[in-house]
C-alpha atoms as a PDB file:
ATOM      1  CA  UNK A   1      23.361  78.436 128.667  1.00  0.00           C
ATOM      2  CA  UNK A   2      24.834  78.623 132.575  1.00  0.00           C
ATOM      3  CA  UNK A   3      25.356  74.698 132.414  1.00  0.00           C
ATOM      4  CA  UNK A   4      27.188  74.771 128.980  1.00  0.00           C
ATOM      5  CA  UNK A   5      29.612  77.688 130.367  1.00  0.00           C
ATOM      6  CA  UNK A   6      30.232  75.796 133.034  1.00  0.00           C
ATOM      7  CA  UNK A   7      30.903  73.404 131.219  1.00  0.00           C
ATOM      8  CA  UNK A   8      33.058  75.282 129.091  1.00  0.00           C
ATOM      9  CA  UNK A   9      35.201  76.635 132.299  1.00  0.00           C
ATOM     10  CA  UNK A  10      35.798  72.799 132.783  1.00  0.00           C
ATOM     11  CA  UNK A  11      37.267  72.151 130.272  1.00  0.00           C
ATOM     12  CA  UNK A  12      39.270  74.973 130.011  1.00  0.00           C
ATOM     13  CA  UNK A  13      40.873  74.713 133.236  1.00  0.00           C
ATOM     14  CA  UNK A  14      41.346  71.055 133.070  1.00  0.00           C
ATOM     15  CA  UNK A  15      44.656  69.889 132.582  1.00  0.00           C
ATOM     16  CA  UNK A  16      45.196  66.773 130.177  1.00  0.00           C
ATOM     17  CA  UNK A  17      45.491  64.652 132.737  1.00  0.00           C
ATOM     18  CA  UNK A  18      42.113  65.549 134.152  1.00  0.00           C
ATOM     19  CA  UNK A  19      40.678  65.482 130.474  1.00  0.00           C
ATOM     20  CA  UNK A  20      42.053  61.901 130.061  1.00  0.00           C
ATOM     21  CA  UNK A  21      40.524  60.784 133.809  1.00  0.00           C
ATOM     22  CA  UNK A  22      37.050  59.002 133.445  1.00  0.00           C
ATOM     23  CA  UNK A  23      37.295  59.290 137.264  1.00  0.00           C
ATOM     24  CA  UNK A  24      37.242  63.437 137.185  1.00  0.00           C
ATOM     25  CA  UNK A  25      33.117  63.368 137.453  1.00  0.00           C
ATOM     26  CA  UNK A  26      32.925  67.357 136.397  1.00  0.00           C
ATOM     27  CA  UNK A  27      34.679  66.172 133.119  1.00  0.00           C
ATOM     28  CA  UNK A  28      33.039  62.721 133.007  1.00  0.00           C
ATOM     29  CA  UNK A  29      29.496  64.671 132.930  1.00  0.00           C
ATOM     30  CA  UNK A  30      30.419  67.688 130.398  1.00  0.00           C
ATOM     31  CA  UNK A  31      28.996  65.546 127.711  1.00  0.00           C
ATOM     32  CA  UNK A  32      25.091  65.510 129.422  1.00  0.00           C
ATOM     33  CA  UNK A  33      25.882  69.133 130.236  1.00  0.00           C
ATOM     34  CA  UNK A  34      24.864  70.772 127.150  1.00  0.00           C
ATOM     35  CA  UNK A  35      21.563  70.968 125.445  1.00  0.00           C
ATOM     36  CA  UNK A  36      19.965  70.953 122.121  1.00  0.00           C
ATOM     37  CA  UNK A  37      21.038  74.468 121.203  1.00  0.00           C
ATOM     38  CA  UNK A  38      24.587  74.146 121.811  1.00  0.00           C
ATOM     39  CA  UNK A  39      24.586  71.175 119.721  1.00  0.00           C
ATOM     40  CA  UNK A  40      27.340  68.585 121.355  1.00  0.00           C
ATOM     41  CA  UNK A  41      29.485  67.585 118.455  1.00  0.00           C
ATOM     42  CA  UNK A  42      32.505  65.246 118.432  1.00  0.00           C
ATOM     43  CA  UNK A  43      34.343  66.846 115.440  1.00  0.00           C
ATOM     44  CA  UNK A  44      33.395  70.616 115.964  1.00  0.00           C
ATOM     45  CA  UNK A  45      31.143  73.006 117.858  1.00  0.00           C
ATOM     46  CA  UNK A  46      28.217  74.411 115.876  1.00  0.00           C
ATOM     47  CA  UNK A  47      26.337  76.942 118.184  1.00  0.00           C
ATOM     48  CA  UNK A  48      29.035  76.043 120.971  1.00  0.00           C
ATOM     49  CA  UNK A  49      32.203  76.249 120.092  1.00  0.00           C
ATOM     50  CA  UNK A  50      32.915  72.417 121.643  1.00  0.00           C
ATOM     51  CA  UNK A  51      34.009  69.677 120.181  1.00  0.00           C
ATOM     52  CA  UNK A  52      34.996  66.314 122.257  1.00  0.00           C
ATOM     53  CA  UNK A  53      37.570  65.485 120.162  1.00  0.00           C
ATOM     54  CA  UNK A  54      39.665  68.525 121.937  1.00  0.00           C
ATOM     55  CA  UNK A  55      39.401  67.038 125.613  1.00  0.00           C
ATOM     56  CA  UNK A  56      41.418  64.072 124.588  1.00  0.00           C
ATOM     57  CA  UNK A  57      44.660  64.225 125.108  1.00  0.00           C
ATOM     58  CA  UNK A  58      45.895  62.229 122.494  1.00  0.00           C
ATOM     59  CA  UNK A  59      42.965  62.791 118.851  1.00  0.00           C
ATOM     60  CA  UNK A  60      42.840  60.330 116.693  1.00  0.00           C
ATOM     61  CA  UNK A  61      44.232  60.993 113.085  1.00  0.00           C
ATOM     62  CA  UNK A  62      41.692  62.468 110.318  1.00  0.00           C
ATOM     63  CA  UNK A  63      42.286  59.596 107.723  1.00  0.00           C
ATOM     64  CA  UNK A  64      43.508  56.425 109.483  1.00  0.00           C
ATOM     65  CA  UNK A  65      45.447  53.419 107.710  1.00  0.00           C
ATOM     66  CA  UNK A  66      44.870  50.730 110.574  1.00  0.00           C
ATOM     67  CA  UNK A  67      41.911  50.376 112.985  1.00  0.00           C
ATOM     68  CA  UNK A  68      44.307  51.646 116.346  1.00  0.00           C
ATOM     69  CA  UNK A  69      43.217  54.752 116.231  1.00  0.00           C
ATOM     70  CA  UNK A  70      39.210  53.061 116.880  1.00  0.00           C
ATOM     71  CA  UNK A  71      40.580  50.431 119.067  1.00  0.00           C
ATOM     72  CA  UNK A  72      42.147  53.069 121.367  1.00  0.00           C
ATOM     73  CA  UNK A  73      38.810  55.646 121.640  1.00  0.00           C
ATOM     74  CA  UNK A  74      36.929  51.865 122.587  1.00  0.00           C
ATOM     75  CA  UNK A  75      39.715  51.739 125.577  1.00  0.00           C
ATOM     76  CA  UNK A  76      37.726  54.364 127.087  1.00  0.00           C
ATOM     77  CA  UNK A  77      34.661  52.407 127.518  1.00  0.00           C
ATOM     78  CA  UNK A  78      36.891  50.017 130.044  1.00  0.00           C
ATOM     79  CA  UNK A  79      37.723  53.271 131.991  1.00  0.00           C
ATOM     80  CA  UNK A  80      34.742  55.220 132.383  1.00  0.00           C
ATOM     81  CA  UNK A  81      32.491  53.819 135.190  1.00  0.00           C
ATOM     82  CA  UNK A  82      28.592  53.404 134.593  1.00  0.00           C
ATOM     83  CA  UNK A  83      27.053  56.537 135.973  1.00  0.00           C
ATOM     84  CA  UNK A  84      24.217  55.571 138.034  1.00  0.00           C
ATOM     85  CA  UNK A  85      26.413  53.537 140.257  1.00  0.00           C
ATOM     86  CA  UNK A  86      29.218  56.609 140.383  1.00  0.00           C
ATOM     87  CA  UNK A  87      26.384  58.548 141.712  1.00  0.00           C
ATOM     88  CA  UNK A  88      25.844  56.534 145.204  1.00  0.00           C
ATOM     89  CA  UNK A  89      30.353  56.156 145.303  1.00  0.00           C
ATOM     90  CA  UNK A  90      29.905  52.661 145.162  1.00  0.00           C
ATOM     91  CA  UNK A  91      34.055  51.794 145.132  1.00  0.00           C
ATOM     92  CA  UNK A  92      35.304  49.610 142.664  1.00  0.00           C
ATOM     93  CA  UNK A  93      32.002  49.960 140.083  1.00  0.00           C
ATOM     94  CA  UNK A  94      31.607  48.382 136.277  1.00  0.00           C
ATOM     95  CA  UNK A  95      32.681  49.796 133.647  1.00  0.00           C
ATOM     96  CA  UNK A  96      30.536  50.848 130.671  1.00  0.00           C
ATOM     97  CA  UNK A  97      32.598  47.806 129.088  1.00  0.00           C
ATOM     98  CA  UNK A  98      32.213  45.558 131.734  1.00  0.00           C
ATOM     99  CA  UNK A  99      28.146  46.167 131.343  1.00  0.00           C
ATOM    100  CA  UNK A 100      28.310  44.818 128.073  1.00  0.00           C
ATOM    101  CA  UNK A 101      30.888  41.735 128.343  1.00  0.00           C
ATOM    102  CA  UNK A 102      28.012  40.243 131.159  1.00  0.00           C
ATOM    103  CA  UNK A 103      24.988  41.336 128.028  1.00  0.00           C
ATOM    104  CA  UNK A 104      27.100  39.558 126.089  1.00  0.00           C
ATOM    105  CA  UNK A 105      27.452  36.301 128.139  1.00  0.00           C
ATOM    106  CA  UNK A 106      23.734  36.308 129.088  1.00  0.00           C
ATOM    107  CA  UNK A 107      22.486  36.542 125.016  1.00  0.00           C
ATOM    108  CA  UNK A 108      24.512  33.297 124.771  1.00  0.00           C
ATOM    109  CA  UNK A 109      22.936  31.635 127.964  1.00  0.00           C
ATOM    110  CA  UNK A 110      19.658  32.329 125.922  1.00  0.00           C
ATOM    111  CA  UNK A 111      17.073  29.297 127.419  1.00  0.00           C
ATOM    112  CA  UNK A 112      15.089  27.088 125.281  1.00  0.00           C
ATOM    113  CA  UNK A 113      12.308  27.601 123.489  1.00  0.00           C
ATOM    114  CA  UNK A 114      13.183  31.257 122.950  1.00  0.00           C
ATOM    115  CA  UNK A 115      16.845  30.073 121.414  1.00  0.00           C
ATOM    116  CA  UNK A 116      14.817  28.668 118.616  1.00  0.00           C
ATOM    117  CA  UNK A 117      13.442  31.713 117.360  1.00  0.00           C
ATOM    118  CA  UNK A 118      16.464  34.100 117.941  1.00  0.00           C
ATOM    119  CA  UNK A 119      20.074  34.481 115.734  1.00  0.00           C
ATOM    120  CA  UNK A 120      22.029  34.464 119.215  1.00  0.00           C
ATOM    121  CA  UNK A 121      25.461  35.230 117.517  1.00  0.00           C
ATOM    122  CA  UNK A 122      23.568  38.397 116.377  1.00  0.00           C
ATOM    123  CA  UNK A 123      22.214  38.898 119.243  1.00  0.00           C
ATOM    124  CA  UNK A 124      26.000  38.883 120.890  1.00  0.00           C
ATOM    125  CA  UNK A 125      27.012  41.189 118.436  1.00  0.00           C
ATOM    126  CA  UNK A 126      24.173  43.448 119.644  1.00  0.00           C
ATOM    127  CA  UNK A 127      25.127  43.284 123.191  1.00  0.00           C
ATOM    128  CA  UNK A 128      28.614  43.995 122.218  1.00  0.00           C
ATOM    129  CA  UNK A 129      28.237  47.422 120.331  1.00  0.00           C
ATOM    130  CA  UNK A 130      25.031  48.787 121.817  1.00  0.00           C
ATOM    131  CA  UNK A 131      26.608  51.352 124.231  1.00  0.00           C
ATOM    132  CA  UNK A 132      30.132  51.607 121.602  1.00  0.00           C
ATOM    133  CA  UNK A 133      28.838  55.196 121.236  1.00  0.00           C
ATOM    134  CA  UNK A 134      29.115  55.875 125.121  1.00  0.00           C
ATOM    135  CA  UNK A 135      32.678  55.709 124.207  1.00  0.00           C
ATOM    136  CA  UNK A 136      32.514  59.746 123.439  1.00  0.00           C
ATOM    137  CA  UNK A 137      29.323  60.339 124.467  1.00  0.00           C
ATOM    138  CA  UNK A 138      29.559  58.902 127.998  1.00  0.00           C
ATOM    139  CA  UNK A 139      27.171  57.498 130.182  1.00  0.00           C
ATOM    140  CA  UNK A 140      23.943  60.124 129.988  1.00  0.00           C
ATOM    141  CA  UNK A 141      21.097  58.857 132.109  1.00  0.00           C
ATOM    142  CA  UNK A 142      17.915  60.122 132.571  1.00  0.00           C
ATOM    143  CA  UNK A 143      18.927  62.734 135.252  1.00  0.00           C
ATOM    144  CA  UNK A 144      21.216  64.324 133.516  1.00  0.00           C
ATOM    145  CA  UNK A 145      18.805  66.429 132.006  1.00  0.00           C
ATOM    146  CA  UNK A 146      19.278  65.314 128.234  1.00  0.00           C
ATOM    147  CA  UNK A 147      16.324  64.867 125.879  1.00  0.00           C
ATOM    148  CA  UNK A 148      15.922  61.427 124.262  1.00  0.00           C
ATOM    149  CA  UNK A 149      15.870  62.700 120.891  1.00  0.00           C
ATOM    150  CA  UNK A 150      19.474  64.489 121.778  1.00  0.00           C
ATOM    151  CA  UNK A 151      21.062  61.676 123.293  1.00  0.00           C
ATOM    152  CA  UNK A 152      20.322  59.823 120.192  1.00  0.00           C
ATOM    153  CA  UNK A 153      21.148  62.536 117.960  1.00  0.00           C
ATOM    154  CA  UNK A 154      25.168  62.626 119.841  1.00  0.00           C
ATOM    155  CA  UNK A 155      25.373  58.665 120.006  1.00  0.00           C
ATOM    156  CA  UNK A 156      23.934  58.675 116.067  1.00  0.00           C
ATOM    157  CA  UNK A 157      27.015  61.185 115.584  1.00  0.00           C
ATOM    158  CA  UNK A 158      29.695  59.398 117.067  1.00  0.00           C
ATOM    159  CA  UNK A 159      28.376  55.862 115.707  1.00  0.00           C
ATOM    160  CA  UNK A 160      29.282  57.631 112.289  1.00  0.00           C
ATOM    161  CA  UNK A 161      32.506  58.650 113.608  1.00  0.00           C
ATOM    162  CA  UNK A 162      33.959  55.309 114.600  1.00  0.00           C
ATOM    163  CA  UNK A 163      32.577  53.446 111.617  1.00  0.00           C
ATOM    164  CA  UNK A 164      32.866  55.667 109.025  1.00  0.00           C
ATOM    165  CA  UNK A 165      35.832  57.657 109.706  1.00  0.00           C
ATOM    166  CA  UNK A 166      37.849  55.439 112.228  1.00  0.00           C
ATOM    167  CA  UNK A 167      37.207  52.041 110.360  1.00  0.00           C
ATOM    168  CA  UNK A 168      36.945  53.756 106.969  1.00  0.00           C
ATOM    169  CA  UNK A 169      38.424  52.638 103.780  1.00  0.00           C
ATOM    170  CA  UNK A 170      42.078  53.081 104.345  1.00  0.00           C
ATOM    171  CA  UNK A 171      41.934  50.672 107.168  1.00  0.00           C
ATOM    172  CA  UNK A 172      40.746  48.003 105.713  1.00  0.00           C
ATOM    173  CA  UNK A 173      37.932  47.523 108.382  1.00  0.00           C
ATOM    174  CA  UNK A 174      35.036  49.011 106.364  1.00  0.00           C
ATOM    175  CA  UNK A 175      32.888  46.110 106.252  1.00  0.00           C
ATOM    176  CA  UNK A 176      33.724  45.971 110.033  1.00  0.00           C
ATOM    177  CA  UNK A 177      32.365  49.401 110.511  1.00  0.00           C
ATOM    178  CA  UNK A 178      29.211  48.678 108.128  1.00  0.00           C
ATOM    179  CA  UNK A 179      28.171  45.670 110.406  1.00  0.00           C
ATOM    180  CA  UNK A 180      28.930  47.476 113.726  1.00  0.00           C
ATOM    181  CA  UNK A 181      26.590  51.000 112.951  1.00  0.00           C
ATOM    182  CA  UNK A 182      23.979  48.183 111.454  1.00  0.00           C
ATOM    183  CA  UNK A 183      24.229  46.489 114.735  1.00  0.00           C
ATOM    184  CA  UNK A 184      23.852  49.629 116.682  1.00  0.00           C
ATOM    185  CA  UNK A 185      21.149  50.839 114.514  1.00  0.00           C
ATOM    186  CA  UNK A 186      19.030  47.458 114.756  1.00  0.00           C
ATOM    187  CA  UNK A 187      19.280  47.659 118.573  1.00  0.00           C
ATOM    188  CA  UNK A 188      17.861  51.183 118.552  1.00  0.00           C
ATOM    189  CA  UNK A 189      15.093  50.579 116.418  1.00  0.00           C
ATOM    190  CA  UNK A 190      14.174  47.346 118.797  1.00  0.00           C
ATOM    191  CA  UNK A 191      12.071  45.955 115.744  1.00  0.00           C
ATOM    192  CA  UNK A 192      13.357  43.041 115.437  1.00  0.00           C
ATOM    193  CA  UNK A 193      13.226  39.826 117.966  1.00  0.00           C
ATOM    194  CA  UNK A 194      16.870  40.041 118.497  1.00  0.00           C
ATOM    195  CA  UNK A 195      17.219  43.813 119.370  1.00  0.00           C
ATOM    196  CA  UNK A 196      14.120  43.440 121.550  1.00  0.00           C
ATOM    197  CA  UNK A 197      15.237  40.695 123.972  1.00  0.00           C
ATOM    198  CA  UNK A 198      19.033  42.281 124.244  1.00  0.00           C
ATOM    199  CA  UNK A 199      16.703  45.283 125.313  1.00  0.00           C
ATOM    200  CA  UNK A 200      15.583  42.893 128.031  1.00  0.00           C
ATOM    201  CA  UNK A 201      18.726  41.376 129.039  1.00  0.00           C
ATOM    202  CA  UNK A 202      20.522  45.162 129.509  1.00  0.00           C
ATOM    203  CA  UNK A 203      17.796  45.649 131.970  1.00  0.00           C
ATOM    204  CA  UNK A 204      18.296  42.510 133.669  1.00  0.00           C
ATOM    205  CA  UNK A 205      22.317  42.741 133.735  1.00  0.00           C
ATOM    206  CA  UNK A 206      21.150  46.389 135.537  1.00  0.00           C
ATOM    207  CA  UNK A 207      19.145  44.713 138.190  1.00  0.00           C
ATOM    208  CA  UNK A 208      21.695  41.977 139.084  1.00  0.00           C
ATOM    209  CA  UNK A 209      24.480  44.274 139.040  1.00  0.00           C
ATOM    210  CA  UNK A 210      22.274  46.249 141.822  1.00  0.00           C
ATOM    211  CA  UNK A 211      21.583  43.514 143.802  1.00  0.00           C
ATOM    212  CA  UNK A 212      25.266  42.481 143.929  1.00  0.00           C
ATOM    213  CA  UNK A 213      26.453  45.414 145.100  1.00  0.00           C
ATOM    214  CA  UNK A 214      23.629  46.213 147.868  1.00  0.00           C
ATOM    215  CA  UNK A 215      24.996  42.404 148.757  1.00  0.00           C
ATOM    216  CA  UNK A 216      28.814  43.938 148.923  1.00  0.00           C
ATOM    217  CA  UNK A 217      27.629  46.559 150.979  1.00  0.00           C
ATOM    218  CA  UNK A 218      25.842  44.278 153.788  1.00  0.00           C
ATOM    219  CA  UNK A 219      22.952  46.175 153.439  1.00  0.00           C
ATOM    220  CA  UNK A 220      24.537  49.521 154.150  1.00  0.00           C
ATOM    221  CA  UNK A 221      23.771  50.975 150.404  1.00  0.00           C
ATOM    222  CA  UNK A 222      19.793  50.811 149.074  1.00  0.00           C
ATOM    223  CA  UNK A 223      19.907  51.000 145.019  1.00  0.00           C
ATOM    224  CA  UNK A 224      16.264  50.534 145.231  1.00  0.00           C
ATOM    225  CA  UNK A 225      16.156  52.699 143.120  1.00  0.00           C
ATOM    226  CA  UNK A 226      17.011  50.477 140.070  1.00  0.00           C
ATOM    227  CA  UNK A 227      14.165  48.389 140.517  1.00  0.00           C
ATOM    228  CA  UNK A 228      11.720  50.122 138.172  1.00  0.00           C
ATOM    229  CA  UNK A 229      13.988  48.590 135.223  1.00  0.00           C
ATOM    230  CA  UNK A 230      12.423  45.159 136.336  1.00  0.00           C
ATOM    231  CA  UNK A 231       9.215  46.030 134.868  1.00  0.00           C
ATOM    232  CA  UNK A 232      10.002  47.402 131.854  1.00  0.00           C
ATOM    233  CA  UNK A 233      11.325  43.478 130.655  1.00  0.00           C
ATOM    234  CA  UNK A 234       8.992  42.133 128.033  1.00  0.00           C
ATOM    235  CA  UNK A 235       9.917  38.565 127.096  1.00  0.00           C
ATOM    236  CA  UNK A 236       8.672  36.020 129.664  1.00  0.00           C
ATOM    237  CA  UNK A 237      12.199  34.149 129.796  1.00  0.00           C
ATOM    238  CA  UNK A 238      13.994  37.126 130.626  1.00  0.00           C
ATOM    239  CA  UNK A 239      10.933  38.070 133.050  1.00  0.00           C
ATOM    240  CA  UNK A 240      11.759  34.810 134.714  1.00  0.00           C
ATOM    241  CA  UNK A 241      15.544  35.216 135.003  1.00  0.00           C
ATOM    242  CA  UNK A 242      14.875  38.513 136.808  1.00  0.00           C
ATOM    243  CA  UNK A 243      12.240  37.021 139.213  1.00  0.00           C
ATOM    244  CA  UNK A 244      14.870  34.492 140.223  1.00  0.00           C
ATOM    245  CA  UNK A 245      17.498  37.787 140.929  1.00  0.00           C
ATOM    246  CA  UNK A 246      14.429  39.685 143.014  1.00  0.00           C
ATOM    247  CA  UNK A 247      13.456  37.220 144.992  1.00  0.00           C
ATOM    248  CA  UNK A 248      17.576  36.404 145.689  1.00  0.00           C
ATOM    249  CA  UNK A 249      17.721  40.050 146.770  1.00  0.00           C
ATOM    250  CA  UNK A 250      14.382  39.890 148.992  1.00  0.00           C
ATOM    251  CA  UNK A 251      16.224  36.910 151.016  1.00  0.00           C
ATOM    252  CA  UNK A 252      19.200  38.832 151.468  1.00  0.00           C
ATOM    253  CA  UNK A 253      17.549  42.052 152.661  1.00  0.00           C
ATOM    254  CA  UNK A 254      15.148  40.076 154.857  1.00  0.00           C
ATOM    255  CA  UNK A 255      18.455  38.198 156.473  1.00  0.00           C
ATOM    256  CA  UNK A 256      20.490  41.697 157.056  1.00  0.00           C
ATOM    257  CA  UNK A 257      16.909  42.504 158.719  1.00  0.00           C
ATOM    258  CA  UNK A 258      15.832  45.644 156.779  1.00  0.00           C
ATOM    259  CA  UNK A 259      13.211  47.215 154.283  1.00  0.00           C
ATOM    260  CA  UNK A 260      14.942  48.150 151.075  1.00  0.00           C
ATOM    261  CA  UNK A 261      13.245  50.668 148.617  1.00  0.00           C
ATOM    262  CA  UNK A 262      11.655  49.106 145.567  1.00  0.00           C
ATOM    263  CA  UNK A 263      10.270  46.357 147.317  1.00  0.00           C
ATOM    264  CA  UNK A 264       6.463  47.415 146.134  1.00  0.00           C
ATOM    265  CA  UNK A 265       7.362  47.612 142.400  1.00  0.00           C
ATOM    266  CA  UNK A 266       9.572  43.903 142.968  1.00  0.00           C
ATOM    267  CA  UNK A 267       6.281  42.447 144.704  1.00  0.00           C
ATOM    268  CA  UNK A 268       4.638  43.255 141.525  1.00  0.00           C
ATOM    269  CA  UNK A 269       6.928  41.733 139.618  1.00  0.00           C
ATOM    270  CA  UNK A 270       7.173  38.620 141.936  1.00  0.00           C
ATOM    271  CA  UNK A 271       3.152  38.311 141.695  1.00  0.00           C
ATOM    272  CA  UNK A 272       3.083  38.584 137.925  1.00  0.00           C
ATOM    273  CA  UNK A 273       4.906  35.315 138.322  1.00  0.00           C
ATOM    274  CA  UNK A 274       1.950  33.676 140.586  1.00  0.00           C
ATOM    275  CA  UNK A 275      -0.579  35.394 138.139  1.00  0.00           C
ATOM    276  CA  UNK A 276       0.668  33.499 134.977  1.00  0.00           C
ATOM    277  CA  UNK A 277       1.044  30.148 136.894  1.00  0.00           C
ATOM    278  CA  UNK A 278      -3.008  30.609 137.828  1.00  0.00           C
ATOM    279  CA  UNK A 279      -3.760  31.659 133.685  1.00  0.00           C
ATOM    280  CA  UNK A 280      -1.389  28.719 132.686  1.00  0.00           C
ATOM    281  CA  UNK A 281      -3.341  26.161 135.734  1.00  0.00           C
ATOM    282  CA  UNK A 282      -7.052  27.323 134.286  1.00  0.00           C
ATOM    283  CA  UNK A 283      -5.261  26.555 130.615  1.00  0.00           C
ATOM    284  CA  UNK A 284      -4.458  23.173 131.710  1.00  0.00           C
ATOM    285  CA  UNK A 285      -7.528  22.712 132.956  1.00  0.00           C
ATOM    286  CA  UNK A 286      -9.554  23.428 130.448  1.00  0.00           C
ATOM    287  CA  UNK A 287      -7.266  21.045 127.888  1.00  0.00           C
ATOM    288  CA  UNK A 288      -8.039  18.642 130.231  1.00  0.00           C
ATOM    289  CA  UNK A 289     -11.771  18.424 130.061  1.00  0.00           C
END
């Protein structure tokens, strides 16, 4: 409960200005800062009496008649900065929006064979909308101390919001709205082929972005850190893309002479590579008599 009144005395001594600021990091991070049992709502408080809706300094209307009122809550996802690069100041750092214009891109660079078996325009639309939620929610990561099943539960919430209230009827966007929380959904569940391997690419847009900006730095920032995401890819043509940005980041570290972090976990990922040319070698061996 110390965290959410903290919280609380945030926002209450925040002017709108600050509210408004996806720079203000005490205001950027009230959204991760309350748990479970004070049950983050957009609309209204339930156990704590917050509701999002009240830091903005300008609320959308109840019952909208056009879809400006969703277009201009999606602005903020060009304004507020991904948060595991905010943590190490990296100047200048992406956007949640600019995360997901590069997913986007990448879906469509899709190789061959695995363009056969996927809808890419679905896929797009996946990339597009899978972080739409972060919008209200923000940009909770895995230190900020918020359960799974919570950061679902507030990014469920405001997925309802935008399609059902801010693309309702009366804006003639419904069917709009219907596609986009279908979209959203489908990429959460990760059933399908398409939701899986836009799972992938988000974790390879992650690791490129890191290597691009220890590259900006000359060495002088480590976001080793990052690297773990590189194992968790599943399909082999996104496994390959990433090999391709690891080993790009093990020249460049080896030419500014240093040891980055995450090198073992890379190396692993580098000799799964080796490992599947020997299984695919004793494969063509054996075809061949």
């Amino acid at each position: 409960m110390e965290r959410a009144r903290r919280a609380a005395h945030v926002l209450a001594n925040s002017s709108e200005a600050d509210l408004s600021s996806s720079s203000h990091p005490e205001i950027n991070a009230t959204a991760a800062a309350l748990s479970l049992d004070e049950q983050w709502s957009v609309e209204q408080g339930k156990l704590f009496p917050f509701s999002f809706l009240k830091t903005l300094p300008s609320r959308p209307p109840s019952n909208p008649t056009n879809p400006l009122p969703f277009l201009h809550v999606l602005e903020r996802l060009k304004t507020t900065p991904r948060e595991g690069w905010r943590r190490f100041s990296i100047p200048q750092s992406e956007s949640i929006s600019d995360h997901m214009y590069r997913m986007s891109i990448l879906t469509i660079l899709c190789p061959s064979p695995l363009r056969e078996k996927l809808d890419i325009p679905r896929c797009t639309l996946l990339a597009l909308c899978h972080d739409m939620a972060e919008s209200l929610v923000g940009d909770i990561t895995p230190v900020d101390g918020v359960s799974k099943t919570e950061k679902r539960r507030r990014e469920g919430e405001t997925m309802g919001y935008l399609t059902e209230k801010l693309l309702g009827a009366d804006t003639g966007c419904e069917d709009a709205g219907t596609l986009l929380r279908e979209a959203w959904e489908e990429y959460e569940a990760s059933t399908t082929l398409e939701a899986k391997f836009v799972h992938d690419v988000d974790k390879l847009e992650l690791v490129i972005q890191m290597m691009e900006y220890e590259r900006r730095a000359k060495g002088e920032i480590d976001l080793g850190e990052f690297v773990w995401v590189a194992e968790r890819i599943e399909i082999e043509e996104v496994k390959a893309w990433c090999r391709e940005v690891l080993k790009e980041r093990e020249e460049f570290w080896r030419g500014v002479g240093k040891k980055p972090s995450g090198v073992d976990i890379a190396a692993k990922v580098l000799n799964g590579e080796e490992g599947q040319k020997e299984v695919d070698g004793k494969v063509s061996r054996k075809e061949g008599g």
